[in-house]
N, C-alpha and C. Protein backbone atom coordinates (compact mmCIF):
# COMPACT_ATOMS: atom_id res chain seq x y z
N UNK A 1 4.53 7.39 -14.13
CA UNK A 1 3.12 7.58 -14.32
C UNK A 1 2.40 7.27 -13.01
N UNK A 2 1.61 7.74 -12.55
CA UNK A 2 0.58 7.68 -11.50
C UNK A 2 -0.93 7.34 -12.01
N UNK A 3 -1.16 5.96 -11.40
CA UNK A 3 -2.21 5.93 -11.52
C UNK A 3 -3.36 6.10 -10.59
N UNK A 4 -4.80 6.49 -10.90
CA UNK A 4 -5.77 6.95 -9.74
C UNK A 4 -7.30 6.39 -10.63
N UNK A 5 -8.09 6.65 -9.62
CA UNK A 5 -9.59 6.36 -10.24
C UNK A 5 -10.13 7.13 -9.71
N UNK A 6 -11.09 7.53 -10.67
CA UNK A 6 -12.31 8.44 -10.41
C UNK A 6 -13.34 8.14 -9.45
N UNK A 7 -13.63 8.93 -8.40
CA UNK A 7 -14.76 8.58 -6.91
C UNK A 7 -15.34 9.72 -6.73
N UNK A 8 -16.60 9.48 -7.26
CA UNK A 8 -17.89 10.69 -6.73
C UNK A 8 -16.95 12.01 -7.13
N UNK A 9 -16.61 12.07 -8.50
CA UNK A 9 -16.56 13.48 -8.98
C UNK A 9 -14.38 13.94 -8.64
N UNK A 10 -14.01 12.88 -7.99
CA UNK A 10 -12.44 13.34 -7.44
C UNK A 10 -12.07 12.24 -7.52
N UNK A 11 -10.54 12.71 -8.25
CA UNK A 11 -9.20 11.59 -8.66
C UNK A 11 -8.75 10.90 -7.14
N UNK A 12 -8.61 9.74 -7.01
CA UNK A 12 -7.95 9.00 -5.95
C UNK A 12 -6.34 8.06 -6.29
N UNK A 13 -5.61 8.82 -5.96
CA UNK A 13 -4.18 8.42 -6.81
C UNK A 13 -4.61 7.01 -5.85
N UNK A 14 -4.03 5.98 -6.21
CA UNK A 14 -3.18 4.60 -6.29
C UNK A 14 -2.16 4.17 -5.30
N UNK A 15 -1.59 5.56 -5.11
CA UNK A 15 0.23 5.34 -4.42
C UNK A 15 0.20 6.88 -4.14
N UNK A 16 1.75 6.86 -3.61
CA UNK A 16 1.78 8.69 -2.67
C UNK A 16 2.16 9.44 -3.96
N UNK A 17 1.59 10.26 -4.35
CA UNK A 17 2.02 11.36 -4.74
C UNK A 17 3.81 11.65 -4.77
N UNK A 18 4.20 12.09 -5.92
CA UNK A 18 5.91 12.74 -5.85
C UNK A 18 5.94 14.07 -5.17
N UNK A 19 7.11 13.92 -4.04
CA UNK A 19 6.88 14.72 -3.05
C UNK A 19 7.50 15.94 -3.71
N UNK A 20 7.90 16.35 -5.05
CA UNK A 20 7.59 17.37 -5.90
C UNK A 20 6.79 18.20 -6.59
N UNK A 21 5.70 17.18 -6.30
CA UNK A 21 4.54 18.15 -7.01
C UNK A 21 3.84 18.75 -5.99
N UNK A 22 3.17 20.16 -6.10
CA UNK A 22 2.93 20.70 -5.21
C UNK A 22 1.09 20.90 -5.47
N UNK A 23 0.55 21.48 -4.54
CA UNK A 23 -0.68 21.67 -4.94
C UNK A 23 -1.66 22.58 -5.68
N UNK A 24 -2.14 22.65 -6.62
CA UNK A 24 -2.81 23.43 -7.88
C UNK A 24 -1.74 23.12 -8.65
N UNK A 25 -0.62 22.23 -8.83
CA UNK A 25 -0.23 22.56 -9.92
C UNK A 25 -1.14 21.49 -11.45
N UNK A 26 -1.06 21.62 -12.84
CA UNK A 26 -1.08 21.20 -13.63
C UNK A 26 -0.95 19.99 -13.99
N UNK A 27 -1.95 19.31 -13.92
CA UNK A 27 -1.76 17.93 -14.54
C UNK A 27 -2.29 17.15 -15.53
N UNK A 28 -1.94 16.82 -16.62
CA UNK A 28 -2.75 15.97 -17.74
C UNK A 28 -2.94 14.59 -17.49
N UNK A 29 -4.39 14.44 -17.47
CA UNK A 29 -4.89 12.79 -17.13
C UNK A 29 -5.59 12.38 -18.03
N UNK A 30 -5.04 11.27 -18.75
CA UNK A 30 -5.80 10.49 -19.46
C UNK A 30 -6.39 9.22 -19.24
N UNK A 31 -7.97 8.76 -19.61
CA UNK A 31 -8.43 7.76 -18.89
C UNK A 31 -7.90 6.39 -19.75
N UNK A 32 -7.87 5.28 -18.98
CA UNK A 32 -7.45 4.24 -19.48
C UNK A 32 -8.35 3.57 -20.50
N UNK A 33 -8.61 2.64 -21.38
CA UNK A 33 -9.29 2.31 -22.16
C UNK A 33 -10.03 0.90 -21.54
N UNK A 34 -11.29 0.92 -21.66
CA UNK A 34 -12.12 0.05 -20.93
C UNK A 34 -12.24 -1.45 -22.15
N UNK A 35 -11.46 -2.05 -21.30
CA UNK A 35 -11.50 -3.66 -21.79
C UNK A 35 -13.13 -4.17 -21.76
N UNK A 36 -13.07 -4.62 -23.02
CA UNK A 36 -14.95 -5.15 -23.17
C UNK A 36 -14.59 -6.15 -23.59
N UNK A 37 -14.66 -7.35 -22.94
CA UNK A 37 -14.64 -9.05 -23.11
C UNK A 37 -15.46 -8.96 -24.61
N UNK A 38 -14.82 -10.22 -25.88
CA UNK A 38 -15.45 -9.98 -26.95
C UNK A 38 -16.61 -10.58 -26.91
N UNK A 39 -16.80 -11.86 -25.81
CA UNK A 39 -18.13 -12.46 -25.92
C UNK A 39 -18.48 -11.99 -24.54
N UNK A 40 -19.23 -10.96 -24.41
CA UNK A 40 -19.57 -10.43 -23.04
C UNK A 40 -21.10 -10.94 -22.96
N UNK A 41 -21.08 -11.58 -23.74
CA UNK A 41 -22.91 -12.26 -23.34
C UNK A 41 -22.21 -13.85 -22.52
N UNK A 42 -21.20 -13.91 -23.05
CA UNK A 42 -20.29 -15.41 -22.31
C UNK A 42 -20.28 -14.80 -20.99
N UNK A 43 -19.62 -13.67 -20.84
CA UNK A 43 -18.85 -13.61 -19.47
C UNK A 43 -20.06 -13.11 -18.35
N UNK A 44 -21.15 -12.53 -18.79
CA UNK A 44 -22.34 -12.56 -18.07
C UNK A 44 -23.03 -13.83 -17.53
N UNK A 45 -22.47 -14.76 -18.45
CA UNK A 45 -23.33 -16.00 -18.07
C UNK A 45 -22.52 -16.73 -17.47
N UNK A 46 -21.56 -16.27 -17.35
CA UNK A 46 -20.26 -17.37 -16.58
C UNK A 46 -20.32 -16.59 -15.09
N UNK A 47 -20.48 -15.36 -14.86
CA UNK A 47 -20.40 -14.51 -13.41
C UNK A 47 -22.01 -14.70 -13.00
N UNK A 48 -22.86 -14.88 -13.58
CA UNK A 48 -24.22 -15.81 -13.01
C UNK A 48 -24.55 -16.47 -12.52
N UNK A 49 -23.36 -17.48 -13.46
CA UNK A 49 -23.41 -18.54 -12.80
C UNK A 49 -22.98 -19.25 -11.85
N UNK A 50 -21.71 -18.43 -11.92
CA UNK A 50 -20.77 -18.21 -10.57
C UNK A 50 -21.41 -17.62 -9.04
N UNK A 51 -22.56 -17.03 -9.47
CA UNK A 51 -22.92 -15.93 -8.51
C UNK A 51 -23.71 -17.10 -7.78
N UNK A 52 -24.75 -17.80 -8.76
CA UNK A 52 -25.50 -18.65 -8.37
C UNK A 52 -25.20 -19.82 -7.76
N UNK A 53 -24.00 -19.81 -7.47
CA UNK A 53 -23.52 -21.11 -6.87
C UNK A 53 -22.96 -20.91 -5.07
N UNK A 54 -23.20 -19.62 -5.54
CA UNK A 54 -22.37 -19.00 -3.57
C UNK A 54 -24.05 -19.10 -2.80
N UNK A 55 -23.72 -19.89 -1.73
CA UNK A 55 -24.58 -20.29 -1.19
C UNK A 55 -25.52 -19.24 -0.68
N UNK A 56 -27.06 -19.18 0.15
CA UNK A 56 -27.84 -17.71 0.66
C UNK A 56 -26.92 -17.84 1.82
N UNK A 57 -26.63 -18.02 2.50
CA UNK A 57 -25.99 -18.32 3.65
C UNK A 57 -24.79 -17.64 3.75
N UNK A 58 -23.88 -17.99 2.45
CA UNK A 58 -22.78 -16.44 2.81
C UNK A 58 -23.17 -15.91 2.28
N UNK A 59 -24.50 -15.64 1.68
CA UNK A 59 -24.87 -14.16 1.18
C UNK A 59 -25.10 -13.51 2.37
N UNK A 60 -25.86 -14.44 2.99
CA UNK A 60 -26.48 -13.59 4.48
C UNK A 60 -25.19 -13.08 5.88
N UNK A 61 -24.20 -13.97 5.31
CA UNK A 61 -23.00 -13.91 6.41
C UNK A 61 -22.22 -12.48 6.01
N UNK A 62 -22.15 -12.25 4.35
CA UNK A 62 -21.18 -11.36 4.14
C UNK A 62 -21.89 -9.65 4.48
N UNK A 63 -23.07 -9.92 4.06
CA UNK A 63 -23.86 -8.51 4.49
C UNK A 63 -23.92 -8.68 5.88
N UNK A 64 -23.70 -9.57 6.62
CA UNK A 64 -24.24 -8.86 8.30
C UNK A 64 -22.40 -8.83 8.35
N UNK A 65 -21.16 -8.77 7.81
CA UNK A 65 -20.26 -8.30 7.95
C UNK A 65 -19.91 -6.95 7.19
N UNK A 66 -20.77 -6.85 6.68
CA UNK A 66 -20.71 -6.03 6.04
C UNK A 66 -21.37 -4.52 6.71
N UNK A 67 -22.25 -5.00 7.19
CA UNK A 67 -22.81 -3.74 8.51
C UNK A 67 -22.45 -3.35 9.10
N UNK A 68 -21.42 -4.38 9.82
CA UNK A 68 -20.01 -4.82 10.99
C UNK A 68 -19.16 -3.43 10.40
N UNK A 69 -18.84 -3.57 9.76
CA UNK A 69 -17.66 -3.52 9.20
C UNK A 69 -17.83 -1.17 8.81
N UNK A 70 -19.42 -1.09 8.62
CA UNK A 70 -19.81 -0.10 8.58
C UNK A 70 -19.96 0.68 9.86
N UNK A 71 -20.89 -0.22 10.83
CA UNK A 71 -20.58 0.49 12.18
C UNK A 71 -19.53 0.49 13.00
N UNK A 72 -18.60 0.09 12.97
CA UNK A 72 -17.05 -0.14 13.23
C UNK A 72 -16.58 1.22 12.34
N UNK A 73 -16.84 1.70 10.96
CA UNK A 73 -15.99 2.96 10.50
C UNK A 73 -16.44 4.08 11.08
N UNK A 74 -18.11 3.95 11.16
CA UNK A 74 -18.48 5.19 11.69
C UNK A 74 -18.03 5.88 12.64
N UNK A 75 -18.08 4.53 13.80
CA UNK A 75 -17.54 4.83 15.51
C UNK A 75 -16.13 5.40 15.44
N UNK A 76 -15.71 4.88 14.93
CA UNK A 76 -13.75 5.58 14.48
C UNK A 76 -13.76 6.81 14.02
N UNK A 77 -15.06 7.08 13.03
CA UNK A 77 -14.94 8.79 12.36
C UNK A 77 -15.39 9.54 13.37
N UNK A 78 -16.37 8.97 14.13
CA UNK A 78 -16.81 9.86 15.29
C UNK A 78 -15.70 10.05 16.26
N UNK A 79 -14.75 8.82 17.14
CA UNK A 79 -13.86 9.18 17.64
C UNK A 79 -12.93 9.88 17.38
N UNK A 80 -12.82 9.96 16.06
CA UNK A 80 -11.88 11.27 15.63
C UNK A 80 -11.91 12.52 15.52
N UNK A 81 -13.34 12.66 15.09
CA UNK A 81 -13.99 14.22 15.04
C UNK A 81 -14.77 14.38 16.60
N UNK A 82 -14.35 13.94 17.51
CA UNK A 82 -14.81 13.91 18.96
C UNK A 82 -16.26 14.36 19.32
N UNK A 83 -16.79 13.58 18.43
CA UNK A 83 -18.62 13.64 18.53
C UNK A 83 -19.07 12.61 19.16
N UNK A 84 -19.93 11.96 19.94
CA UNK A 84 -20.83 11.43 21.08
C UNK A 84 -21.17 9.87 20.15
């Protein structure tokens, strides 16, 4: 079995592909069944509260790595597609 997730409209397998299957061919995909915590008013208040405990400070650290981390992919897509 191969598993993949759905991204903006297209399957993203998991792992490589079997180097048997070829392309257009036929495939049946069925989606997995979405686990819903039974007390999901619990688990909202437990990831709240969790949330609320991470300091502003690595909030503020992880987004300016997080920019990092964006202008660093861009520059690489550009060096690849040999644009300025």
């Amino acid at each position: 079995m191969i598993r993949a997730v759905l991204e903006h409209g297209e399957f993203r397998p998991l792992a490589p592909l079997p180097p048997e299957w070829a392309d257009g061919q036929p495939l049946v995909i069925e989606a997995e069944p979405v686990s819903i915590p039974e007390d999901s008013d619990a688990w909202i208040r437990e990831i709240d509260g969790a949330a609320a405990r991470i300091p502003e400070a690595e909030h503020a650290r992880f987004l300016v790595a997080l920019d990092e981390q964006r202008r660093v992919s861009k520059e690489h897509v550009r060096r690849q597609m040999g644009l300025p």
